[in-house]
Each structure stands twice: as C-alpha cells, then as structure tokens.
C-alpha atoms as a PDB file:
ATOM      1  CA  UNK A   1      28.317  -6.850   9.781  1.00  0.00           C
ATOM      2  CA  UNK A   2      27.833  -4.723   6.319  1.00  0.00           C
ATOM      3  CA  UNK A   3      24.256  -3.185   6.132  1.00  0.00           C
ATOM      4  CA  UNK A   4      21.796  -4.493   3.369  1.00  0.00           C
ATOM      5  CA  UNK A   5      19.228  -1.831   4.163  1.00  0.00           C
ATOM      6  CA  UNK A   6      19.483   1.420   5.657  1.00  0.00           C
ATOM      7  CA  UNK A   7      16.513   3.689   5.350  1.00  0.00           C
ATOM      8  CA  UNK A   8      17.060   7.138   7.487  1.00  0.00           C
ATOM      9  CA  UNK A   9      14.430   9.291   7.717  1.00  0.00           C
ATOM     10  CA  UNK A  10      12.409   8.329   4.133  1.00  0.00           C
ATOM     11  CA  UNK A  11       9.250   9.945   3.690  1.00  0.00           C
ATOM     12  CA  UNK A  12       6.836   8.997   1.163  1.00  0.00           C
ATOM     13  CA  UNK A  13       4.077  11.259   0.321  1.00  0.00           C
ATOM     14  CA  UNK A  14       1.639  10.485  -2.501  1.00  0.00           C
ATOM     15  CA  UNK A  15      -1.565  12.183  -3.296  1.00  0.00           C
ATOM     16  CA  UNK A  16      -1.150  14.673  -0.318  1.00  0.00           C
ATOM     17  CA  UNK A  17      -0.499  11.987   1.714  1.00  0.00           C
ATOM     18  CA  UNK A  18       2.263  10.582   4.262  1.00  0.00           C
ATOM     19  CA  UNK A  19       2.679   6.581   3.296  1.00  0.00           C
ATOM     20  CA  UNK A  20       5.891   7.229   5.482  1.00  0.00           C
ATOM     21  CA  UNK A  21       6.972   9.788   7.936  1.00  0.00           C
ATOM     22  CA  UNK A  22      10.894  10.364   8.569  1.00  0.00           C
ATOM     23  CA  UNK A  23      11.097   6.203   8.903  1.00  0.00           C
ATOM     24  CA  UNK A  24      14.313   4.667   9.593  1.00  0.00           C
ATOM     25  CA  UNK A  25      15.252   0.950   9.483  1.00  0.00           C
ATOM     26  CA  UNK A  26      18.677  -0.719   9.093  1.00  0.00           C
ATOM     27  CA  UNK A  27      19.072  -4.019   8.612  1.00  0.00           C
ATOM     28  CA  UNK A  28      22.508  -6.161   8.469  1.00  0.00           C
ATOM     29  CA  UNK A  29      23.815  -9.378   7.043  1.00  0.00           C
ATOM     30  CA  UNK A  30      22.484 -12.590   8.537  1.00  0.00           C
ATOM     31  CA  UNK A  31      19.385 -10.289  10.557  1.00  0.00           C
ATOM     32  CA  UNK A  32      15.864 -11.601  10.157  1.00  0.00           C
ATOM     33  CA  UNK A  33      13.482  -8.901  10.856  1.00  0.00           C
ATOM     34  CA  UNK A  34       9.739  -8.970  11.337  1.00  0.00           C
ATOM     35  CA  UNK A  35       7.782  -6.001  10.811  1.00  0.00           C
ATOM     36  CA  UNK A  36       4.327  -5.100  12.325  1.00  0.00           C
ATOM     37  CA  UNK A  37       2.229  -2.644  12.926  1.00  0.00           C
ATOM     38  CA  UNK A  38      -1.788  -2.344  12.564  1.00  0.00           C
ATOM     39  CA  UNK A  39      -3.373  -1.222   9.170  1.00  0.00           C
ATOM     40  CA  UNK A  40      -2.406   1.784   7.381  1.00  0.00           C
ATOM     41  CA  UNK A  41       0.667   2.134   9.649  1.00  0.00           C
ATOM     42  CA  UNK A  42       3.569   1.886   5.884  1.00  0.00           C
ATOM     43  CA  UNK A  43       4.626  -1.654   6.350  1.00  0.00           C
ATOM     44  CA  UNK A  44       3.831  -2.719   2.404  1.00  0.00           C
ATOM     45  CA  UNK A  45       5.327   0.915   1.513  1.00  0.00           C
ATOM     46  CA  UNK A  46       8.479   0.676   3.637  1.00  0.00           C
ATOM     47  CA  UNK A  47       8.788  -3.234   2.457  1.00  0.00           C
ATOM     48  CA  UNK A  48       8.408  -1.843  -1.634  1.00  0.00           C
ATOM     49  CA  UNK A  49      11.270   0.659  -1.212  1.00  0.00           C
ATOM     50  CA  UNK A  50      13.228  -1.647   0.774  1.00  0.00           C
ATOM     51  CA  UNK A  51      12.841  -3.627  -2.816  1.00  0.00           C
ATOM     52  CA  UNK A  52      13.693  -0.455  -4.845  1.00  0.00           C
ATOM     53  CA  UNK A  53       9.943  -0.408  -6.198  1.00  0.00           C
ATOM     54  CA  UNK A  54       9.577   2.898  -4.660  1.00  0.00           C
ATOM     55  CA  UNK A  55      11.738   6.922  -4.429  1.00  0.00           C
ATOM     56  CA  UNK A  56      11.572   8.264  -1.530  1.00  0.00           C
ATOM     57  CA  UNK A  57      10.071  11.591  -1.559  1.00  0.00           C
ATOM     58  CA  UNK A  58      12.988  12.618   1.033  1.00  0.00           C
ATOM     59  CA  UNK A  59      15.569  11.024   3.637  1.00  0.00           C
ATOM     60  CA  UNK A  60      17.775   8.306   1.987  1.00  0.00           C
ATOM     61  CA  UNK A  61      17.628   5.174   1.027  1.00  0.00           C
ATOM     62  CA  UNK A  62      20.309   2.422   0.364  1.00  0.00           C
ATOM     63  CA  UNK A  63      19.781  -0.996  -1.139  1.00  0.00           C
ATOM     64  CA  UNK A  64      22.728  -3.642  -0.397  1.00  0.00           C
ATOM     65  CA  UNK A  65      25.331  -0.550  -1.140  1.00  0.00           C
ATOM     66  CA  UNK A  66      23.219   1.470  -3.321  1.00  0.00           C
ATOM     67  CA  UNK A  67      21.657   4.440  -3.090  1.00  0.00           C
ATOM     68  CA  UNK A  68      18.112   4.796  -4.461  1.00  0.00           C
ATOM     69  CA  UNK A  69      18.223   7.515  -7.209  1.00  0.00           C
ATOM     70  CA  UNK A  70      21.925   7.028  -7.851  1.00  0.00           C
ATOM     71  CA  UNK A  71      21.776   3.355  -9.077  1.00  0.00           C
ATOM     72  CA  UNK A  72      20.000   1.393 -12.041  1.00  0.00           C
ATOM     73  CA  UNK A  73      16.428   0.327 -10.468  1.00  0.00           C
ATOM     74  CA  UNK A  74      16.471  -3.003 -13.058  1.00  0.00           C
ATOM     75  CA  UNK A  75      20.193  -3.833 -11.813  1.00  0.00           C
ATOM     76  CA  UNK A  76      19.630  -3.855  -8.535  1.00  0.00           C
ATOM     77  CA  UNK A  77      15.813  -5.373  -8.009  1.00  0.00           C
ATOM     78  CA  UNK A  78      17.099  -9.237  -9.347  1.00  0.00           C
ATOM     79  CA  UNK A  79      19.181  -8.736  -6.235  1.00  0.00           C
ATOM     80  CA  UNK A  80      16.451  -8.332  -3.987  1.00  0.00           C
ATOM     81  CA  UNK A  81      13.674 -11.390  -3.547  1.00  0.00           C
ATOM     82  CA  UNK A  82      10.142 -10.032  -3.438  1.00  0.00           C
ATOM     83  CA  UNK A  83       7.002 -11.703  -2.470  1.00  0.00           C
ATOM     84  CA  UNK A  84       4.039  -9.621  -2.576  1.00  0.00           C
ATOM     85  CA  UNK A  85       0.420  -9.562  -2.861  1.00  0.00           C
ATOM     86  CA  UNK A  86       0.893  -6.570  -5.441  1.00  0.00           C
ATOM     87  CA  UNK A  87       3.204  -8.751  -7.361  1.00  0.00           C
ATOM     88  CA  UNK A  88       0.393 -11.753  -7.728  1.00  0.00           C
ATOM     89  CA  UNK A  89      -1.590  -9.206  -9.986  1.00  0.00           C
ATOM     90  CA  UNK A  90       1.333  -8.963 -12.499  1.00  0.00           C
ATOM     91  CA  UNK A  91       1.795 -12.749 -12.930  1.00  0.00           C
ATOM     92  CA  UNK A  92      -0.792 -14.072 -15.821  1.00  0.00           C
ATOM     93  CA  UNK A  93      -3.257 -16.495 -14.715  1.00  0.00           C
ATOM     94  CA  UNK A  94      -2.064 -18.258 -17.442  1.00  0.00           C
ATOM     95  CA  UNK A  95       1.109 -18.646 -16.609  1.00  0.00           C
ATOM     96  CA  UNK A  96       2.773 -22.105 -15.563  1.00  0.00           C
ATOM     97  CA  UNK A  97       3.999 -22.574 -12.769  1.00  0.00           C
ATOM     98  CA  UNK A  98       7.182 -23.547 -13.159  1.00  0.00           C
ATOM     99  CA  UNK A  99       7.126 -19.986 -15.326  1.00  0.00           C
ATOM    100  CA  UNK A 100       6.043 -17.846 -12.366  1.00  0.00           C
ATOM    101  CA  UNK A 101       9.322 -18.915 -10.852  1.00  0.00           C
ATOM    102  CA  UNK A 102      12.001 -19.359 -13.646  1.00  0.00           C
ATOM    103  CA  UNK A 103      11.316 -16.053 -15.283  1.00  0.00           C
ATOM    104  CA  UNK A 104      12.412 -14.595 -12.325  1.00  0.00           C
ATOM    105  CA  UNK A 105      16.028 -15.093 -13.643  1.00  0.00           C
ATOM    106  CA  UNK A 106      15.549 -12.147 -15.546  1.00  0.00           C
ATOM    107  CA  UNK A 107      12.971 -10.306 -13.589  1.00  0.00           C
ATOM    108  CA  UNK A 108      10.224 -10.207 -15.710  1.00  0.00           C
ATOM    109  CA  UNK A 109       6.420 -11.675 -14.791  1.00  0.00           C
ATOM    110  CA  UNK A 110       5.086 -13.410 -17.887  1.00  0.00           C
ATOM    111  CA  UNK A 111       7.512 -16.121 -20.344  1.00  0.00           C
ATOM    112  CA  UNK A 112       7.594 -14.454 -23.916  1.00  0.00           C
ATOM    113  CA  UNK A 113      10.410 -15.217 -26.045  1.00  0.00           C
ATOM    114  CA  UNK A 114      13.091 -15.241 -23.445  1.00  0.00           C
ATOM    115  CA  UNK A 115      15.334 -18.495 -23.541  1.00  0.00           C
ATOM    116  CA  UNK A 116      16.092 -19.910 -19.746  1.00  0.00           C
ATOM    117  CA  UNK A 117      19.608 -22.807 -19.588  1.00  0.00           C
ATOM    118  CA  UNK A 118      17.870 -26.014 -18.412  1.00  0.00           C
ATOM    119  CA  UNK A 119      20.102 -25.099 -14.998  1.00  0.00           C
ATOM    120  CA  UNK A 120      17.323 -22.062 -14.437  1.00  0.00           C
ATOM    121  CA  UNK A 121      14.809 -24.767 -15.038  1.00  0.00           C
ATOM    122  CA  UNK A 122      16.094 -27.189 -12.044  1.00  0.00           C
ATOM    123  CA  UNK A 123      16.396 -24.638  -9.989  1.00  0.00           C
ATOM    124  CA  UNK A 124      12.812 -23.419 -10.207  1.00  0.00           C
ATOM    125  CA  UNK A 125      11.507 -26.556  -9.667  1.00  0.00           C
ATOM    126  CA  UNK A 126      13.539 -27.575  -6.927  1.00  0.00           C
ATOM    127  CA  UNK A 127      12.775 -24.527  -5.008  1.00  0.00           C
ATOM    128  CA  UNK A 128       8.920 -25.529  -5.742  1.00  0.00           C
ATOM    129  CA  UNK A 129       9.856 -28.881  -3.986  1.00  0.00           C
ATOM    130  CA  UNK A 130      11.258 -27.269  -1.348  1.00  0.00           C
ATOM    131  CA  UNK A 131       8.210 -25.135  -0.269  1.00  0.00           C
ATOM    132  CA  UNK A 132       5.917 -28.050  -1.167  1.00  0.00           C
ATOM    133  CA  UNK A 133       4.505 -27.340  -4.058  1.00  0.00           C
ATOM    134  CA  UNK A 134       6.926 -29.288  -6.623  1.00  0.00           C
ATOM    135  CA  UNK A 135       3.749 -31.318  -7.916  1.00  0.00           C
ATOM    136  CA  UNK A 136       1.899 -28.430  -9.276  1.00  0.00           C
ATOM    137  CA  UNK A 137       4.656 -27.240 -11.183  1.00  0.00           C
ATOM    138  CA  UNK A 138       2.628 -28.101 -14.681  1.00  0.00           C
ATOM    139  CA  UNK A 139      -0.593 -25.831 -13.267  1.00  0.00           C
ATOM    140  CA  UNK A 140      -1.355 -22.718 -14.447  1.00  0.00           C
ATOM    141  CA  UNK A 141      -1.088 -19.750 -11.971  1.00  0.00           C
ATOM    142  CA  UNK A 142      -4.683 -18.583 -11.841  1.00  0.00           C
ATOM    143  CA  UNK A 143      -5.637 -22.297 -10.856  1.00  0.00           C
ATOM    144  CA  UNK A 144      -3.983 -22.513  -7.580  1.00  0.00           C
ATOM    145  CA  UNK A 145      -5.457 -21.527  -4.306  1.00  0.00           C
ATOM    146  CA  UNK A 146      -4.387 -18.064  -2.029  1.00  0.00           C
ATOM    147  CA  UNK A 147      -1.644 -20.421  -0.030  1.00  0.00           C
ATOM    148  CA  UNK A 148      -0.628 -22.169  -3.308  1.00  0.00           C
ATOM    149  CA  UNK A 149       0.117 -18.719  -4.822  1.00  0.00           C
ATOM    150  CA  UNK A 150       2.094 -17.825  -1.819  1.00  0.00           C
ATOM    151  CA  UNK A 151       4.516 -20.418  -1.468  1.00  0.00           C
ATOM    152  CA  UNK A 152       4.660 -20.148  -5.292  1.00  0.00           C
ATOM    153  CA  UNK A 153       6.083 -16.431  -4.950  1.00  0.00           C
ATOM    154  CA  UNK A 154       8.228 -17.254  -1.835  1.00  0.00           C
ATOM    155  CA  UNK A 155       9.822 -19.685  -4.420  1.00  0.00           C
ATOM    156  CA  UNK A 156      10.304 -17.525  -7.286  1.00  0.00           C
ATOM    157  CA  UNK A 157      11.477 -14.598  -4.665  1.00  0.00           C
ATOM    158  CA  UNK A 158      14.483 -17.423  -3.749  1.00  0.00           C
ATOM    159  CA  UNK A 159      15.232 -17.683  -7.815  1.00  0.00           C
ATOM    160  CA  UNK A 160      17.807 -15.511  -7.955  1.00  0.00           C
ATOM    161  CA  UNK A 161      19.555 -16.001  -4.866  1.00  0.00           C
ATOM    162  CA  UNK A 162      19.019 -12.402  -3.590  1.00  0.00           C
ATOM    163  CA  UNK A 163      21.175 -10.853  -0.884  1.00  0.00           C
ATOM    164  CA  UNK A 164      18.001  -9.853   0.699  1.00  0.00           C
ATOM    165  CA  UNK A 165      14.946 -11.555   1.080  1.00  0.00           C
ATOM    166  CA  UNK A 166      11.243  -9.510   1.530  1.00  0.00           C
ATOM    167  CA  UNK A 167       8.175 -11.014   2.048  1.00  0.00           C
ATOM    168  CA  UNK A 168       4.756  -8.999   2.319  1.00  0.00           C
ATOM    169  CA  UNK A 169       1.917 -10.688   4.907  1.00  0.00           C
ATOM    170  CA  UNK A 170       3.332 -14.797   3.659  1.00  0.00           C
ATOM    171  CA  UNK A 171       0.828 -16.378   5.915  1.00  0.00           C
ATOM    172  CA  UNK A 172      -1.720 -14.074   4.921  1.00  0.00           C
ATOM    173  CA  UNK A 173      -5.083 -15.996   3.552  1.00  0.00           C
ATOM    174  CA  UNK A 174      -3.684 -19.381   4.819  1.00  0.00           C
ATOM    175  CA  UNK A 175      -5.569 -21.756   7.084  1.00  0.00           C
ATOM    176  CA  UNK A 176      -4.269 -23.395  10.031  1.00  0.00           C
ATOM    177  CA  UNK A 177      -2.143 -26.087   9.148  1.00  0.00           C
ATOM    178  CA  UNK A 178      -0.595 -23.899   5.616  1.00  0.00           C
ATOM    179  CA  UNK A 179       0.109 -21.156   8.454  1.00  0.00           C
ATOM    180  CA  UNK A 180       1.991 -23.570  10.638  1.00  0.00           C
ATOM    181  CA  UNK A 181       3.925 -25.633   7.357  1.00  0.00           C
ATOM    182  CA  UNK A 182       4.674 -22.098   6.532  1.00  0.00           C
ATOM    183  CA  UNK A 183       6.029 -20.699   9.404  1.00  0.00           C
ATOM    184  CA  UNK A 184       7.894 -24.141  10.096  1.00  0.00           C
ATOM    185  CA  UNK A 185       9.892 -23.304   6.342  1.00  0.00           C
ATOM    186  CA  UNK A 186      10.364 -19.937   7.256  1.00  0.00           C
ATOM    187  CA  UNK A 187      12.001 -21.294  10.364  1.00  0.00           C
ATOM    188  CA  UNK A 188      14.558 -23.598   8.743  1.00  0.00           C
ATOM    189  CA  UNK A 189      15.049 -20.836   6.274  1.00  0.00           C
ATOM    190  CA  UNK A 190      15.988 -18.141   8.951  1.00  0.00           C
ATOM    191  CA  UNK A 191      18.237 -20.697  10.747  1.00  0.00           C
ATOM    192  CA  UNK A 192      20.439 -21.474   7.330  1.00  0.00           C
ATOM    193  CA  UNK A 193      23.611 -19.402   7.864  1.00  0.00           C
ATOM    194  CA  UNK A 194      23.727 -19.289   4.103  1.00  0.00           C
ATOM    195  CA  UNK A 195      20.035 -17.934   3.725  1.00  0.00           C
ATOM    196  CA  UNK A 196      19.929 -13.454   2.818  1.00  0.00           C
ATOM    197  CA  UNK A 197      18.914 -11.100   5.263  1.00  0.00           C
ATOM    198  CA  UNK A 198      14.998 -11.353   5.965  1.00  0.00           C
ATOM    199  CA  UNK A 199      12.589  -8.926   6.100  1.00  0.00           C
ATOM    200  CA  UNK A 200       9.087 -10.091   6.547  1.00  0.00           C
ATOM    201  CA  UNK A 201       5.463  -8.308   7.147  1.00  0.00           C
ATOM    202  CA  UNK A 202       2.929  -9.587   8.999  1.00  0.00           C
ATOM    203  CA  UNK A 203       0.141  -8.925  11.455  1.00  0.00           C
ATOM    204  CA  UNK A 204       0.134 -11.777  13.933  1.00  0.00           C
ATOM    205  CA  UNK A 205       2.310 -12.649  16.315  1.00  0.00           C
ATOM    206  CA  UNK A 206       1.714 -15.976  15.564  1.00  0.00           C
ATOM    207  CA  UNK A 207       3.432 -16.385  12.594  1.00  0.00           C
ATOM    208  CA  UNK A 208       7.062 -14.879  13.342  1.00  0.00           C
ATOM    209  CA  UNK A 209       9.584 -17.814  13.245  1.00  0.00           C
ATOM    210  CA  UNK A 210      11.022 -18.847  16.334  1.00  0.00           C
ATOM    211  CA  UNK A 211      14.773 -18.521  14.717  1.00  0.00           C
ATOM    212  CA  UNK A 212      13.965 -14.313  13.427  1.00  0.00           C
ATOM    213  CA  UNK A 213      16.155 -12.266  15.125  1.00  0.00           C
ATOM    214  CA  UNK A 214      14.947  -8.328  15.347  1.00  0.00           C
ATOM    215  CA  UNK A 215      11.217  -6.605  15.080  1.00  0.00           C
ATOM    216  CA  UNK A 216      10.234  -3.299  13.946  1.00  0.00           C
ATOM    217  CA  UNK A 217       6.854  -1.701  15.199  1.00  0.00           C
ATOM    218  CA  UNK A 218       5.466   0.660  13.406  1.00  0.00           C
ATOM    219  CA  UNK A 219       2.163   3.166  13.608  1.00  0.00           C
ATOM    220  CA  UNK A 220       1.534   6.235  11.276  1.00  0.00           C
ATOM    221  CA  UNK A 221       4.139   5.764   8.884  1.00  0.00           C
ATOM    222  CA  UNK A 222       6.535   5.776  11.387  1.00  0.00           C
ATOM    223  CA  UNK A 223       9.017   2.815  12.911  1.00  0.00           C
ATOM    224  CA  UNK A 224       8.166   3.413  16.674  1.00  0.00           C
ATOM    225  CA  UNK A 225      10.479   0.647  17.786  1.00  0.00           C
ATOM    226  CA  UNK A 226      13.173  -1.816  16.379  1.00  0.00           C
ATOM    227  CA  UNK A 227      16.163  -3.540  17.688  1.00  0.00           C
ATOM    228  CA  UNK A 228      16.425  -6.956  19.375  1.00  0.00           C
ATOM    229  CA  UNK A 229      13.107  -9.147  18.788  1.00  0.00           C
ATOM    230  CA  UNK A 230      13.290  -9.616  22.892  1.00  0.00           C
ATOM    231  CA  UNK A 231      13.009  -5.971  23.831  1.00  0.00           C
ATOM    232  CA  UNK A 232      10.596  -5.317  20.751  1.00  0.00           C
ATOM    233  CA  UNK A 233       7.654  -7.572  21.209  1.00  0.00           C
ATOM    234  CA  UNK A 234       6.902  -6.959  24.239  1.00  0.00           C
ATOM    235  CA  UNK A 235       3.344  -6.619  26.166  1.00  0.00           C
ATOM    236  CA  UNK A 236       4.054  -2.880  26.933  1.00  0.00           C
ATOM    237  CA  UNK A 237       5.325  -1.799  23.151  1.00  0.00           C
ATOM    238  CA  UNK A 238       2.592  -4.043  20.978  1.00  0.00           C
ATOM    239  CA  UNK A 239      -0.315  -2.213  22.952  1.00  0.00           C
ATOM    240  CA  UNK A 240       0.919   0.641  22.261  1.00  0.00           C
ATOM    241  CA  UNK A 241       0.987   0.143  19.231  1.00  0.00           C
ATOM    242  CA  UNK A 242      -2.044  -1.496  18.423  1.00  0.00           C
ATOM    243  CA  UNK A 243      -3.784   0.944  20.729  1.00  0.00           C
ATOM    244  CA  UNK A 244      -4.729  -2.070  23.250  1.00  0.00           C
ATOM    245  CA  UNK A 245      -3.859  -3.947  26.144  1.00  0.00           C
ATOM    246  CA  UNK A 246      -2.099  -6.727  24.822  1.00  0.00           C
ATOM    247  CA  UNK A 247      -0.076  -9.694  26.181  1.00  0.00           C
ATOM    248  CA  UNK A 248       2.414 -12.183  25.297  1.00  0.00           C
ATOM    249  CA  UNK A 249       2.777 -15.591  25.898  1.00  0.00           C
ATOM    250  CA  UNK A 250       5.895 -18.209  24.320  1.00  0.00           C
ATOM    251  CA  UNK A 251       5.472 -21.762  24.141  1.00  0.00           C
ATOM    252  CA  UNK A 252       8.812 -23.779  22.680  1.00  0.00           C
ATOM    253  CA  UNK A 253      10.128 -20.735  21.005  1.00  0.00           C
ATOM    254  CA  UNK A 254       6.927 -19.567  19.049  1.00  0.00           C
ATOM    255  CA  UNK A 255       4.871 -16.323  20.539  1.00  0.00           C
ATOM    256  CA  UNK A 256       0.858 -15.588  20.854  1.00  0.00           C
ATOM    257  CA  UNK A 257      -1.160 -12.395  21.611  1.00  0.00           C
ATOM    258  CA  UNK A 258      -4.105 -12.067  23.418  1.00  0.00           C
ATOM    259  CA  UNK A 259      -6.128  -8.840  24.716  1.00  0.00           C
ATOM    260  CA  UNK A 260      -5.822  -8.473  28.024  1.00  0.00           C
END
C-alpha cells in the first residue's frame, strides 16, 4: 500500500519550545489511525502538519507524495480533510451552514463572491444529512451547539473528497448519546473501503471506532508507540503513557479504560 503520510523524525520548535521531538508516523492507504496521548504530549501539532498547516523545523515531512517545503501549501491542503477546533475560530458566526461546508470546495472559511455549480451545493447538504445535521442547513454557524459544530466540520472536512481524512478531539464537548451517534458514523465511515485514510485525535478510549485499524501513543512530543491497534492499546503501554495504572476492557468490539 502507497503511504499518505510519512513524518520521520519532524521536530517542531516554537518560542524555545519542542511542540515535537524527532516524531515519526507513517500512515498508508485504507489505515485508520487513532492518536492519543495525555495533554501537551503534540497530538494537535503532529495532526496540523499532517494537514500541511505547519513546517517542520527539521526531519521530513510528506503529504500524499509531497514533500512539505517542496510543494504548493494551497494545492495540496483541498486534498487533505481537516476538522479542528482551531478551524471553528476561522468560520464566521454568521456563516450558513450549508456555507461552512460548500466553501470548502475551494478552501476558503467565509462565502464572499465566489460562485459554487449547484453540484457543490448537493453535495454539501447531503453530507450534512449524512452526519445528521441536514435540517440545520439554513442556521447560521454561531447558533449551533459544540456537537452541532462538530459534525458540521466533519462534513465540510468530507467536501472535497480528500485522500486523507484528519480529525482533531471529534467527540470532544459531546454528551453521551452525540458521543455514541458519533462514534457509530465514524464506524461506518472507517469500514467503507472507499472512505481516505483516517487519522483521528482523541483522549478516551471510549471513542475509537471498533472498525480503526492502528494507534499511535504519544508523550513529550514524541510517538512512543504505533503499529497494530491490538499491540498498541494495551494495559501495559497506555499507563505508561498516561503515567498510571490503567486497564482495558472490550465489549462487542468497542474498548474502555479504567484506573486500576
């Protein structure tokens, strides 16, 4: 299988800082990756250079065949779906809805002047349908609720049809049953043959998709384990680290932590 992300040894600094540390990740066609780690560990910095948002400062860095710093940023981002809580910022809570996600076609945030073929349209909205919120396609942006806005973004991310797909902490601000319908669409999305490469952040166990395929760990801006989601999330490697005894329990295909 051709690789869609291959990230050897990329180190971020800013501000005096290590974001990342000599991080490497590679990801291949038809993979669906989760990656976790606790706070502060580079997950939302590894996940915004995986979408070309970001130089590393060294190591290397290829996007679906390019290499970052030898390739048009704003040619190769419409190829890559992002959802992201640093993206909700740049939408205008003004916005419609059916906006957010259209004007994704040409990977701007905000409709100005640009014209959109009615076929951009339909496709917008149907993806809305398809993560359940089709009838709030007439709303304005800065009236929906935190789980609203997600599935919103995981929409517009899909616009394009990217080769690869990132999403940044999905379930994150959702209650119980938006978790669960989420992680249920995320499921039938992984399982679609024809669906991009995956890569999605979160911090609870709880919310990888039975049908993802790999996990990355990662702690101090480093990726301290990835391969095979079996031999990743394991009691032994998540307490390590999250710096606690940890174990893991599956029930019909779906995984929970508890301390130990």
């Amino acid at each position: 299988m051709t690789d869609v992300l291959s990230l050897q040894d990329v180190t971020v600094v800013r501000g005096g800082k290590k974001l990342l540390d000599s991080a490497s990740l590679t990801v291949k066609e038809g993979e669906r990756w989760v990656v976790m780690g606790p706070n502060g560990a580079g997950k939302t910095t590894l996940l915004q250079m995986a979408a070309a948002r970001l130089h590393p400062t060294s190591g290397t860095a290829e996007i679906l065949g390019e290499t970052m710093g030898r390739v048009d940023v704003f040619e190769l981002r419409p190829r890559v779906g992002l959802a992201s809580s640093s993206l909700t910022g740049h939408i205008p809570d003004d916005e419609k809805v059916l906006d957010a996600v259209v004007t994704a076609a040409y990977g701007v945030t905000g409709r100005w002047r640009e014209e959109y073929e009615r076929f951009d349209e339909r496709r917008a909205f149907m993806l809305l349908e398809k993560w359940g919120v089709g009838t709030l396609f007439h709303r304005r942006f800065g009236q929906l609720s935190e789980g609203e806005k997600k599935r919103v973004q995981i929409a517009r991310a899909l616009m394009t049809d990217p080769e690869l797909l990132l999403l940044d902490e999905p379930g994150g601000g959702l209650d119980l049953g938006g978790r669960e319908d989420l992680v249920a669409r995320l499921n039938h999305l992984a399982r679609n043959p024809d669906s991009p490469a995956m890569v999605v952040v979160t911090h609870h166990v709880e919310e990888v998709p039975p049908g993802f395929t790999h996990a990355a760990l990662m702690a101090d801006g480093k990726v301290v384990h990835a391969g095979e989601i079996d031999s990743v999330l394991t009691d032994e490697k998540l307490s390590e680290v999250f710096d606690m005894p940890l174990q893991i329990r599956e029930v019909e295909g779906r995984r929970f932590a508890s301390a130990r």
